[in-house]
N, C-alpha and C. Protein backbone atom coordinates (compact mmCIF):
# COMPACT_ATOMS: atom_id res chain seq x y z
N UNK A 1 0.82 -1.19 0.00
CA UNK A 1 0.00 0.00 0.00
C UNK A 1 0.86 1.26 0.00
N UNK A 2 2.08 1.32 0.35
CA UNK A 2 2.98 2.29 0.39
C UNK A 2 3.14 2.84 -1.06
N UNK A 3 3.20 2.16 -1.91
CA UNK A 3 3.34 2.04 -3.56
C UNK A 3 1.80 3.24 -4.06
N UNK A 4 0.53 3.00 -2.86
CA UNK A 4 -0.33 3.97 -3.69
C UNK A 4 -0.50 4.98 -2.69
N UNK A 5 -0.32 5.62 -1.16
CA UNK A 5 -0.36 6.39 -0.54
C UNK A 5 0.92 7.66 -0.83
N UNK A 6 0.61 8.80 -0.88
CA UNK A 6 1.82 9.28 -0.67
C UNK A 6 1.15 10.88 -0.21
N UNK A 7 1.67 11.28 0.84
CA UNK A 7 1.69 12.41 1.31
C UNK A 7 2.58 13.50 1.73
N UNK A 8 2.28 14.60 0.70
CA UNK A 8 2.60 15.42 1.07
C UNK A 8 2.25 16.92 1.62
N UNK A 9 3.52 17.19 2.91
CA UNK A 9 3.07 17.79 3.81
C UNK A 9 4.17 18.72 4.30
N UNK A 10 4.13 19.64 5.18
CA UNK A 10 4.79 20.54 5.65
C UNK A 10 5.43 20.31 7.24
N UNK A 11 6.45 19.76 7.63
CA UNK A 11 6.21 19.31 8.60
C UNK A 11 5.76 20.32 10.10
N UNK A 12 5.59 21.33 10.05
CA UNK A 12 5.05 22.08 11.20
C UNK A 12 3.26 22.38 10.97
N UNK A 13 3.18 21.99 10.07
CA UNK A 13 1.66 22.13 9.55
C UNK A 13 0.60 20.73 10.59
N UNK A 14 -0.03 21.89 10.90
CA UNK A 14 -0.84 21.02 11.65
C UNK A 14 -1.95 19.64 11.55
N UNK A 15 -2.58 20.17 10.09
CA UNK A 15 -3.66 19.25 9.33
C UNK A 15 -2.53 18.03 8.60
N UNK A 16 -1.31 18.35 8.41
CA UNK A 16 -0.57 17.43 7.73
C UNK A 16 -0.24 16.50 9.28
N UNK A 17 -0.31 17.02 10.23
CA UNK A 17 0.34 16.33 11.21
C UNK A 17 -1.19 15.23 11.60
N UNK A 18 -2.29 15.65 11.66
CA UNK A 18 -3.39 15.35 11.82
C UNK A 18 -3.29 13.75 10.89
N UNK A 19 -3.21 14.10 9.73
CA UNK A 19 -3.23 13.14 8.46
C UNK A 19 -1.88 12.13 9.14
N UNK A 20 -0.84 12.33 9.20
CA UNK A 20 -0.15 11.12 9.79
C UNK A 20 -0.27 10.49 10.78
N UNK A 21 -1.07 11.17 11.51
CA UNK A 21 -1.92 10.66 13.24
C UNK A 21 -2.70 9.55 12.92
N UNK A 22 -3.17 10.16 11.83
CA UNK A 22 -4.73 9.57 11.13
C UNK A 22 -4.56 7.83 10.16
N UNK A 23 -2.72 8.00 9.86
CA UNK A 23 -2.52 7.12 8.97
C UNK A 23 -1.99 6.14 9.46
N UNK A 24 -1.24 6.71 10.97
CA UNK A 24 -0.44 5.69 12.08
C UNK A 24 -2.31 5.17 12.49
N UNK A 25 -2.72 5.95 12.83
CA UNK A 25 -4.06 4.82 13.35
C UNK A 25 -4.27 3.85 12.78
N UNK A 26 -4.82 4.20 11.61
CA UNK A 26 -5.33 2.92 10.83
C UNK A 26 -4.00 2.22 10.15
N UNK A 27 -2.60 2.15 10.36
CA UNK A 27 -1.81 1.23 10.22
C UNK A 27 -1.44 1.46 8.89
N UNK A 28 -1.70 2.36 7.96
CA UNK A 28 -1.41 2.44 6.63
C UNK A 28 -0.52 3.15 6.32
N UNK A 29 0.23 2.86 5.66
CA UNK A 29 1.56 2.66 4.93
C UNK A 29 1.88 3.69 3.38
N UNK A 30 2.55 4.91 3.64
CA UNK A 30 2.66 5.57 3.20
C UNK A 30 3.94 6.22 2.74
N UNK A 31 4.25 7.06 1.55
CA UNK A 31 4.98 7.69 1.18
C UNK A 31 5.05 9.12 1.69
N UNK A 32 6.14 9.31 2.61
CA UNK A 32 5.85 10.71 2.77
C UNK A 32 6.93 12.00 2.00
N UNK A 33 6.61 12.81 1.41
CA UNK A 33 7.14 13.94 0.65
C UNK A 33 7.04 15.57 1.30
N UNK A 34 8.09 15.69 1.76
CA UNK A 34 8.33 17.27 2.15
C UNK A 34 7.94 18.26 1.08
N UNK A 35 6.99 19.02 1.38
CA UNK A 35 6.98 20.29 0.68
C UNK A 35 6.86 21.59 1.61
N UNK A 36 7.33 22.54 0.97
CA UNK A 36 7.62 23.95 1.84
C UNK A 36 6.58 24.66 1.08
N UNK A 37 5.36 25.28 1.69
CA UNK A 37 4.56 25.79 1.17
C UNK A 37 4.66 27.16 0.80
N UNK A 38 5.57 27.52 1.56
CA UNK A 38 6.46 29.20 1.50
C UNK A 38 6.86 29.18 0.39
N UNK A 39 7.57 28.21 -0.29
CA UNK A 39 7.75 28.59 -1.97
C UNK A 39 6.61 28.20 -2.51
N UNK A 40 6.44 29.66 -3.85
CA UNK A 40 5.26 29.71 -4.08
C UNK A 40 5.51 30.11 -5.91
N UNK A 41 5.73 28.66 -6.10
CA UNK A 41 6.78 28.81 -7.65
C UNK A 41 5.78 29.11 -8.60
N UNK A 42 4.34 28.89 -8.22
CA UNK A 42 3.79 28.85 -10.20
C UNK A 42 3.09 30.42 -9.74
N UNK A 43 3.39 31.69 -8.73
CA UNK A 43 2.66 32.35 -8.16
C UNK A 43 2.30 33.31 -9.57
N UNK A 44 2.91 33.24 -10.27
CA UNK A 44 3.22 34.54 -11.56
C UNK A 44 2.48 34.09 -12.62
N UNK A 45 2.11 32.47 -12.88
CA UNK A 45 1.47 32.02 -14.12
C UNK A 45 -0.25 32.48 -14.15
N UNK A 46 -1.02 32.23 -13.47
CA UNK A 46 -2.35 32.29 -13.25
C UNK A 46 -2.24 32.77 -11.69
N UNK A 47 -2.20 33.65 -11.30
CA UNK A 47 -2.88 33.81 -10.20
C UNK A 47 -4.24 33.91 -9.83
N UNK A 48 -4.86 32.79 -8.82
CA UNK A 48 -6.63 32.61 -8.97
C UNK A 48 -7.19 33.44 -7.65
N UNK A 49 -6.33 34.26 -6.32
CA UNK A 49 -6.63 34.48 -5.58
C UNK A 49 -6.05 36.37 -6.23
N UNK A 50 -7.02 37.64 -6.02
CA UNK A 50 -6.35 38.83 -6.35
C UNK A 50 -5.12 39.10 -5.32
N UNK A 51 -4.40 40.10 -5.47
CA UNK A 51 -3.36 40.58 -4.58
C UNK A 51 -3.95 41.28 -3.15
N UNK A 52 -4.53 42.13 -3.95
CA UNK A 52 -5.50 42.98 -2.89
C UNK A 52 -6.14 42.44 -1.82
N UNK A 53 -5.32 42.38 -0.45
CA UNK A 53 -5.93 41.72 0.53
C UNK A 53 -7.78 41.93 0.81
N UNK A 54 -8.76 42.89 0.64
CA UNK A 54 -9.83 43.06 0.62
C UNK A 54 -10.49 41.82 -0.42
N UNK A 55 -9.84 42.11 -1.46
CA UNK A 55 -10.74 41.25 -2.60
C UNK A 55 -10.25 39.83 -2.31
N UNK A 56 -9.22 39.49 -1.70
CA UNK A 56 -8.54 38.12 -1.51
C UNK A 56 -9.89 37.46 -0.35
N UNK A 57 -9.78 38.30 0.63
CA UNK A 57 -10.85 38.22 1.66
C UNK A 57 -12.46 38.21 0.91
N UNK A 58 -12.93 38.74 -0.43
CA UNK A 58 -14.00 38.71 -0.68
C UNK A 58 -14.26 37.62 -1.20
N UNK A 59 -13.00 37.09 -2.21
CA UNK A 59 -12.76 35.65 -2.63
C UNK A 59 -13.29 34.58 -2.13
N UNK A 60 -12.35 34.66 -0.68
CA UNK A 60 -12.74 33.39 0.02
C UNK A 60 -13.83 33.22 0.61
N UNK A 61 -14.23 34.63 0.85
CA UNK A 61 -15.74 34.46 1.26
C UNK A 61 -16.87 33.71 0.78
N UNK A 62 -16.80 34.15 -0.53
CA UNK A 62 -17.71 33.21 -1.59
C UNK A 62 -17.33 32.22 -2.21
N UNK A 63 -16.18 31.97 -1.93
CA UNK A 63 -15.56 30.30 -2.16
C UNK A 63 -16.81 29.47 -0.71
N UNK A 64 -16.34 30.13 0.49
CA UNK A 64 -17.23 29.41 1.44
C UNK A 64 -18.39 29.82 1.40
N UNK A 65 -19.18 30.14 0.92
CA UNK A 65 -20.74 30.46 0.50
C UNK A 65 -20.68 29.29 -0.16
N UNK A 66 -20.17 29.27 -1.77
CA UNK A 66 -20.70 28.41 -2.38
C UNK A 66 -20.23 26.69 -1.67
N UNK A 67 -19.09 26.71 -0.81
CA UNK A 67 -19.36 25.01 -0.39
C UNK A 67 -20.43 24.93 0.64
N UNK A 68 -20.84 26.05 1.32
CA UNK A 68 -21.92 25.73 2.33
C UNK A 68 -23.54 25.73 1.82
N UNK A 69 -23.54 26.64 0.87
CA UNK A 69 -24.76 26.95 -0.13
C UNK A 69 -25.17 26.01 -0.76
N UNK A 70 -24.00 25.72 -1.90
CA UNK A 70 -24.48 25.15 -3.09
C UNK A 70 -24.50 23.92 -2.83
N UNK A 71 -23.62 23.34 -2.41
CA UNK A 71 -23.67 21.87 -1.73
C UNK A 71 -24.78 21.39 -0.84
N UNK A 72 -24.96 21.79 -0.09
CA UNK A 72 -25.83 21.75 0.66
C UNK A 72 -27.11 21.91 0.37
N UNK A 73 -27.67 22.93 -0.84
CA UNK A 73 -28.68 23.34 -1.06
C UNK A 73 -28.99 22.41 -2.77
N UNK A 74 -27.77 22.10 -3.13
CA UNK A 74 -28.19 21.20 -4.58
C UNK A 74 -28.31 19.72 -4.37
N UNK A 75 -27.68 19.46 -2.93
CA UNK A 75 -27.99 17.74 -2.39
C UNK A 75 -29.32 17.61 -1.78
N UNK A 76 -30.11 18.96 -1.11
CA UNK A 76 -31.33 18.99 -0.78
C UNK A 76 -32.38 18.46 -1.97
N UNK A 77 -31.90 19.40 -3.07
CA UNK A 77 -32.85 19.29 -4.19
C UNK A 77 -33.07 17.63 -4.50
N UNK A 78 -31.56 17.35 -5.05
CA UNK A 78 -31.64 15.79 -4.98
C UNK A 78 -31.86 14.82 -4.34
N UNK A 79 -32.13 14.82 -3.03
CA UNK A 79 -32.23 14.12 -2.20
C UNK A 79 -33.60 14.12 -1.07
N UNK A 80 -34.87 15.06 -2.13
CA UNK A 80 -35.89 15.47 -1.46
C UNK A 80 -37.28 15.22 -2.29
N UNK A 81 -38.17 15.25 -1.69
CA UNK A 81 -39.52 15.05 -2.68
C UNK A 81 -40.41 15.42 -2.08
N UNK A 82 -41.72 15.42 -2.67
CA UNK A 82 -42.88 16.40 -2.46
C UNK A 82 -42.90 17.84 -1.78
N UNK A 83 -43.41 18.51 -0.51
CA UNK A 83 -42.61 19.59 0.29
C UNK A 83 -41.21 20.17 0.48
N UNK A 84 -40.75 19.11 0.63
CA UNK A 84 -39.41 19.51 1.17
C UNK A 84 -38.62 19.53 -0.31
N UNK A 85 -39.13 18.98 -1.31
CA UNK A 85 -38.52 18.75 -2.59
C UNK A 85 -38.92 20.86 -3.13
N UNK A 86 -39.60 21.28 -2.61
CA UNK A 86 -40.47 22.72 -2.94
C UNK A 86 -39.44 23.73 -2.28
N UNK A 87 -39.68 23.29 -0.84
CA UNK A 87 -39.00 24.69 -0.55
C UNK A 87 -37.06 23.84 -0.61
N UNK A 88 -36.66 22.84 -0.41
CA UNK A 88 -35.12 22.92 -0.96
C UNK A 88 -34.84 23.62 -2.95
N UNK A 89 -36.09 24.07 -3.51
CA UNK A 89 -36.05 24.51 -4.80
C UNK A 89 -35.83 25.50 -4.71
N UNK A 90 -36.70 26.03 -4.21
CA UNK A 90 -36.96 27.77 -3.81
C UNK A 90 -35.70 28.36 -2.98
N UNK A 91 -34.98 27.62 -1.88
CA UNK A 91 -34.04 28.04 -1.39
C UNK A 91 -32.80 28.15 -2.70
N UNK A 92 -32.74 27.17 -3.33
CA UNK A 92 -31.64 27.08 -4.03
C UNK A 92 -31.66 27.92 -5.19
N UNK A 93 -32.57 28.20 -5.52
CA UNK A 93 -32.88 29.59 -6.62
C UNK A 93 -32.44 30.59 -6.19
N UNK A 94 -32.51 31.17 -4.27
CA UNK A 94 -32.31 32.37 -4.17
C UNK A 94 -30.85 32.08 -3.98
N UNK A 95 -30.15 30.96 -3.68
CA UNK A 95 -28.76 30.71 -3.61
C UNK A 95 -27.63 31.46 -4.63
N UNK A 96 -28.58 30.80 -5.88
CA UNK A 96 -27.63 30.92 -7.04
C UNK A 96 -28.21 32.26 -7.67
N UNK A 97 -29.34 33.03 -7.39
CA UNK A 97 -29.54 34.39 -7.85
C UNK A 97 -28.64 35.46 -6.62
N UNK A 98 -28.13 35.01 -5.26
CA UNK A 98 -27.03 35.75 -4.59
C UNK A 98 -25.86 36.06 -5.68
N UNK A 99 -25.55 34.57 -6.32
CA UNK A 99 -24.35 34.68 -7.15
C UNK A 99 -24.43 34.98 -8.08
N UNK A 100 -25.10 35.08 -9.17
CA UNK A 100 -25.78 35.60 -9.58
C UNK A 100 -25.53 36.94 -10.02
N UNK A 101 -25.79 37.74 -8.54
CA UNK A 101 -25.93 39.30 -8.35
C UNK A 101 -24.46 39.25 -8.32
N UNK A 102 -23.60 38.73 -7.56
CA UNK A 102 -22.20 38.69 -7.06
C UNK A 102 -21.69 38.63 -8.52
N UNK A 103 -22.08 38.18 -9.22
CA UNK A 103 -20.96 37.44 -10.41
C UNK A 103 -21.08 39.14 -11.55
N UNK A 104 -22.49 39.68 -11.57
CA UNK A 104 -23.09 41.01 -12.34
C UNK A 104 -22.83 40.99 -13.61
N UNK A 105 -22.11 41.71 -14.24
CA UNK A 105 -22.07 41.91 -15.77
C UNK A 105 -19.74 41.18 -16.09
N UNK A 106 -20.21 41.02 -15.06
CA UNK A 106 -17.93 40.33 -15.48
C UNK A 106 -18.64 38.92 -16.05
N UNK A 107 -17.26 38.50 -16.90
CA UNK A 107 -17.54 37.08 -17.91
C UNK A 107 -16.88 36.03 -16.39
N UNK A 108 -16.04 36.68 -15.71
CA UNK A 108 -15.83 35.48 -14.53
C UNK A 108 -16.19 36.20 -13.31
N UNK A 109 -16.04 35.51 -12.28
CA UNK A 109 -16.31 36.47 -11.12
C UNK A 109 -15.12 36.81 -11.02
N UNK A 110 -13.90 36.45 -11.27
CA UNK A 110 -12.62 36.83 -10.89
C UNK A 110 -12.50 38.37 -11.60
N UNK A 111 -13.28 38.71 -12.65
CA UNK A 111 -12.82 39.87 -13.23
C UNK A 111 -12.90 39.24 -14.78
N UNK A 112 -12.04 39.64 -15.61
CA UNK A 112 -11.62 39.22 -17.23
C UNK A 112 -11.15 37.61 -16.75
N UNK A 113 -10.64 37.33 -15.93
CA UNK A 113 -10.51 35.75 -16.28
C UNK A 113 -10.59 35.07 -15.13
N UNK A 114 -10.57 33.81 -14.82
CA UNK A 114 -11.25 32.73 -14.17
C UNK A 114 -10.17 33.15 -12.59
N UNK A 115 -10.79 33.20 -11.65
CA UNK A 115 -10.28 33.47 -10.62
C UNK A 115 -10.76 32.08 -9.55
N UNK A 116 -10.54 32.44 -8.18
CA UNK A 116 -10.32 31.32 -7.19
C UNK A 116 -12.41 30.98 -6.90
N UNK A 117 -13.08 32.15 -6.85
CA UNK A 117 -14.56 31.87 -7.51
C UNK A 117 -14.85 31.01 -8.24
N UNK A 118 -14.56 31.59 -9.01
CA UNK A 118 -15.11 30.44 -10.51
C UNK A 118 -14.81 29.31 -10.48
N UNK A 119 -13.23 28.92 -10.05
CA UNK A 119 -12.85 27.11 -9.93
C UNK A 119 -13.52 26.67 -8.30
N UNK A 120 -13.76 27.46 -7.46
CA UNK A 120 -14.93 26.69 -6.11
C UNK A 120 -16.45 26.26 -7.07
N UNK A 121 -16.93 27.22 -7.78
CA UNK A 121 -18.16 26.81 -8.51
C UNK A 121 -18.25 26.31 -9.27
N UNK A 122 -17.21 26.38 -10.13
CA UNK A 122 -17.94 25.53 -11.72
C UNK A 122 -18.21 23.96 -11.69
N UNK A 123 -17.38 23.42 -10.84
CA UNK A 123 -17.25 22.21 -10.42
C UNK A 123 -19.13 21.64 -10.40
N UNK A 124 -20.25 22.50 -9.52
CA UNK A 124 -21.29 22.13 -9.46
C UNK A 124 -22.28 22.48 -10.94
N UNK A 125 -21.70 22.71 -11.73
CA UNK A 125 -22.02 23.34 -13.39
C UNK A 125 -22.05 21.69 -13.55
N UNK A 126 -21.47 21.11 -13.35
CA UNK A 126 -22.12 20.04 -14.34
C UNK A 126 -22.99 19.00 -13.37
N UNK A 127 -22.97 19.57 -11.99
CA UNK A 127 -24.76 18.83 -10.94
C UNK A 127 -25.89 19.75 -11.91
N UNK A 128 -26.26 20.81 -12.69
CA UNK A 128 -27.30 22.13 -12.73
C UNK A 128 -28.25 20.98 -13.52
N UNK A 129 -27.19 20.28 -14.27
CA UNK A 129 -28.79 19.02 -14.90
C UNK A 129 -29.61 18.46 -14.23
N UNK A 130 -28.58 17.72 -13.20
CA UNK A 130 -29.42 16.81 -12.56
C UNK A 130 -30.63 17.66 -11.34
N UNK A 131 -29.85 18.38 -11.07
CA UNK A 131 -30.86 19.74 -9.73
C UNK A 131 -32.18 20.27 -11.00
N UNK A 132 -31.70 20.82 -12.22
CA UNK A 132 -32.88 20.70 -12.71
C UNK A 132 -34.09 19.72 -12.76
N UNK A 133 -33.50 18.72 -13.19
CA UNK A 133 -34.03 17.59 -13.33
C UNK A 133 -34.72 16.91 -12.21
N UNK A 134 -34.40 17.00 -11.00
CA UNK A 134 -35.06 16.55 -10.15
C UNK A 134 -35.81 17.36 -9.49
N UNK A 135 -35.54 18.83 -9.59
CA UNK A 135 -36.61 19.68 -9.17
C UNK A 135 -37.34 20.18 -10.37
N UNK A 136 -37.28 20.11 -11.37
CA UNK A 136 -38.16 20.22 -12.14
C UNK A 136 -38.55 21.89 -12.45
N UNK A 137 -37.73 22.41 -12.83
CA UNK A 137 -37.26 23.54 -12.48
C UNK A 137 -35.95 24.37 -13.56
N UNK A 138 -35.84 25.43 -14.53
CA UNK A 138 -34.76 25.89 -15.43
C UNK A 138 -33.78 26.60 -14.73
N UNK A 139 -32.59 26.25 -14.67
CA UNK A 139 -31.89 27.18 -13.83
C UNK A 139 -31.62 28.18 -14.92
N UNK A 140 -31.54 27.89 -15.92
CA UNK A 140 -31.77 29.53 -17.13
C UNK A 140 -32.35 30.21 -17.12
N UNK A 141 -33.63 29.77 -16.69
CA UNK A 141 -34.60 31.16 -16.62
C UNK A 141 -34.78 31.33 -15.56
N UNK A 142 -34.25 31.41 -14.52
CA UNK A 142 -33.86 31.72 -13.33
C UNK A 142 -32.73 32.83 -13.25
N UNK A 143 -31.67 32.16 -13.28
CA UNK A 143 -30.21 32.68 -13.62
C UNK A 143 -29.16 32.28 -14.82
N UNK A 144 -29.99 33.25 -15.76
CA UNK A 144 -29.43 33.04 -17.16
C UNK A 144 -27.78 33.72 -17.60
N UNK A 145 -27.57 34.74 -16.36
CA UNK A 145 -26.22 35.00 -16.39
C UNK A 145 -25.54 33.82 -15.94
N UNK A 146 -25.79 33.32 -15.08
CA UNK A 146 -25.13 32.23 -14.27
C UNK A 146 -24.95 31.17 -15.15
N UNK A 147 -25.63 30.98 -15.74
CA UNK A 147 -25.99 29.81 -16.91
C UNK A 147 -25.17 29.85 -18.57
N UNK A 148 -25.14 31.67 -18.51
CA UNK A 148 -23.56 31.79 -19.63
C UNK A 148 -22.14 32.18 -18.98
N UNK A 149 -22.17 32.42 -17.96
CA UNK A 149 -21.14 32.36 -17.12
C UNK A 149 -20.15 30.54 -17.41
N UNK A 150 -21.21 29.50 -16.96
CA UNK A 150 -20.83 28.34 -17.01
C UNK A 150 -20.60 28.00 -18.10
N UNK A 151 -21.29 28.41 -19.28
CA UNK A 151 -20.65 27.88 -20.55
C UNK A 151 -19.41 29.28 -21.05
N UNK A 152 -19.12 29.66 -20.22
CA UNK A 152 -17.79 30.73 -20.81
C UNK A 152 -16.58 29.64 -20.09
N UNK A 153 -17.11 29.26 -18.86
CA UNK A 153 -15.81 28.69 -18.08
C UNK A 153 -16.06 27.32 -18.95
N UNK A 154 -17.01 26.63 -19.64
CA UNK A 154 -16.65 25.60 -20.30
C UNK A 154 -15.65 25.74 -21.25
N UNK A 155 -15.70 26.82 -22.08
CA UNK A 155 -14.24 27.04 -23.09
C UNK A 155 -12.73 27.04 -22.51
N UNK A 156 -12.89 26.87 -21.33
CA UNK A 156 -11.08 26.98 -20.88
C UNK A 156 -10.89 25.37 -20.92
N UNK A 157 -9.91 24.99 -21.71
CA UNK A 157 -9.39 23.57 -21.25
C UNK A 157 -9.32 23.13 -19.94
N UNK A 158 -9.07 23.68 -19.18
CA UNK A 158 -8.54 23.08 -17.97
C UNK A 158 -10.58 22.88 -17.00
N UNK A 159 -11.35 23.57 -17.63
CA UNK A 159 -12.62 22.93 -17.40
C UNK A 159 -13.11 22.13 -17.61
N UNK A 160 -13.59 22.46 -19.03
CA UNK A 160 -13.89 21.55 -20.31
C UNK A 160 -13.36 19.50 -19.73
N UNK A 161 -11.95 19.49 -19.72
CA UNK A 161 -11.37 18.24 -19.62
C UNK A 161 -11.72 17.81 -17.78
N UNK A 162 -11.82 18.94 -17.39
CA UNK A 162 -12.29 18.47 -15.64
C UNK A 162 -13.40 18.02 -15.17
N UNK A 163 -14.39 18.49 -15.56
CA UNK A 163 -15.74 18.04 -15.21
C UNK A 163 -16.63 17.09 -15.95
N UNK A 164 -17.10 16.29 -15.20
CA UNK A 164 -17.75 15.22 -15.39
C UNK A 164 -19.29 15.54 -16.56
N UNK A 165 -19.29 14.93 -17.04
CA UNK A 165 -20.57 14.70 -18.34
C UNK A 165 -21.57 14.80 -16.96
N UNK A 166 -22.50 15.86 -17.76
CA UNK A 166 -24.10 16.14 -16.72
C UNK A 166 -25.04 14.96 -16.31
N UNK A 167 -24.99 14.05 -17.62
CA UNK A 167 -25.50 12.93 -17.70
C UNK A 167 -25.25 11.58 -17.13
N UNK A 168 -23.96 11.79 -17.17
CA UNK A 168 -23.28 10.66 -16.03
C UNK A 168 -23.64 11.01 -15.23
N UNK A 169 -23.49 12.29 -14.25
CA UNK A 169 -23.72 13.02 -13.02
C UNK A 169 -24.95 12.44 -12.17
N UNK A 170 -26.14 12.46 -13.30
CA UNK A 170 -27.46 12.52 -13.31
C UNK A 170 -27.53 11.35 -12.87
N UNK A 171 -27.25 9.92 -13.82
CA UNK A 171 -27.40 8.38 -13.54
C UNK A 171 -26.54 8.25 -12.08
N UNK A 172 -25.62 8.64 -12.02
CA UNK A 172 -25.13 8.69 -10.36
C UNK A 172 -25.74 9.07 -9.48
N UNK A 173 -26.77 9.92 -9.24
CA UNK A 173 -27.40 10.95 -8.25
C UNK A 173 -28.77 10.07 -8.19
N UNK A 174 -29.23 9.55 -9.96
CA UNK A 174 -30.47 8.50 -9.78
C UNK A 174 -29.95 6.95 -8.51
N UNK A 175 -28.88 7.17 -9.16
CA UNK A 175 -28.90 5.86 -8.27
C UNK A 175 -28.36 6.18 -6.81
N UNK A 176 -27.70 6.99 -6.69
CA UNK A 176 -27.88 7.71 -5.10
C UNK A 176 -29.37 7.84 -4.61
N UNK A 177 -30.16 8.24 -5.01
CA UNK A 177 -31.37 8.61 -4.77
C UNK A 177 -31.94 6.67 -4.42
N UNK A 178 -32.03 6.22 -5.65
CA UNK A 178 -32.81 5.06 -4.97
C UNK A 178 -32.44 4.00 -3.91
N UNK A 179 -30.48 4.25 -3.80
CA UNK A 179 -30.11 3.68 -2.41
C UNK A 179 -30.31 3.96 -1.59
N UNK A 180 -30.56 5.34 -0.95
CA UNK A 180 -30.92 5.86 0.20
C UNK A 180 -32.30 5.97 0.47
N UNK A 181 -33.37 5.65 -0.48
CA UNK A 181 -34.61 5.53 -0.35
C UNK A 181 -35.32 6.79 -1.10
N UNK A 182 -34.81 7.73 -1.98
CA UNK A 182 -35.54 8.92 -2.20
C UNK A 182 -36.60 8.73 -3.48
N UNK A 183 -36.15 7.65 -4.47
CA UNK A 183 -36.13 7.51 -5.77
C UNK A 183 -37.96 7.35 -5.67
């Protein structure tokens, strides 16, 4: 098992120290790799976080909106029916019309190009089928910026090749749904 574990970590870093706590517990057998997080070599190619400590801070803000929001509020959809299938709809509409407003007339939220926003969200761009689909419900005519927003971030390769087919997504979430009893 050493051959497929390998971690790397910082050794004064706390969550890395956590993870080897975590790996001596359960007895598993690992590769471990020093990295110094202080060097910060690709900082000049794409930077996805702005400089500007304010906007860095606005960043992350809505990085954690959307994992507490969207996640939370697009597994409701899927994972709900009749009532509760209604208002987890309605919540999640006003979710993504927040962002929506947040995202305004820019092609990314980062500004002219894909910032630390856009790669926390786009990721759930290819759940918008299946949340349609099970709530029964257009997220276009809802939030039709939001909706060309996602097909702008589909043109960057590094999207495009990342995210999973909607449709696969969908047959996964069906069959999530009927294991847990929702279907």
């Amino acid at each position: 098992m050493a051959d497929e574990v390998v971690l790397l970590d910082f050794w004064p870093s706390p969550f890395g120290i956590r993870v080897r706590i975590a790996l001596a517990e359960k007895e598993v057998k690992y590769e471990y790799k020093e990295e110094d997080l202080r060097e910060k070599i690709w900082n000049q190619k794409s930077p996805l976080l702005p400089t500007d400590p304010y906007q860095r801070a606005l960043a992350r803000f809505w990085a954690d909106y959307i994992d507490k929001k969207v996640y939370d509020g697009g597994k409701k959809i899927c994972m709900s029916k009749g009532e509760e299938l209604e208002k987890a709809k309605k919540d999640f509409i006003d979710i993504l019309k927040v962002l929506e407003g947040e995202l305004g007339e820019k092609p990314y939220f980062g500004g002219q190009r894909m910032g630390f926003v856009d790669v926390a969200l786009i990721p759930f761009y290819s759940r918008f089928y299946s949340y349609e689909t099970f709530g029964k419900f257009s997220i276009e005519e809802v939030c039709p910026k939001l909706v060309s927003w996602g097909k702008k971030c589909m043109e960057n390769e590094s999207v495009c090749k990342s995210l999973p087919d909607p449709e696969k997504v969908f047959e996964f979430m069906s069959v999530l749904k009927k294991w847990i009893g929702v279907a």
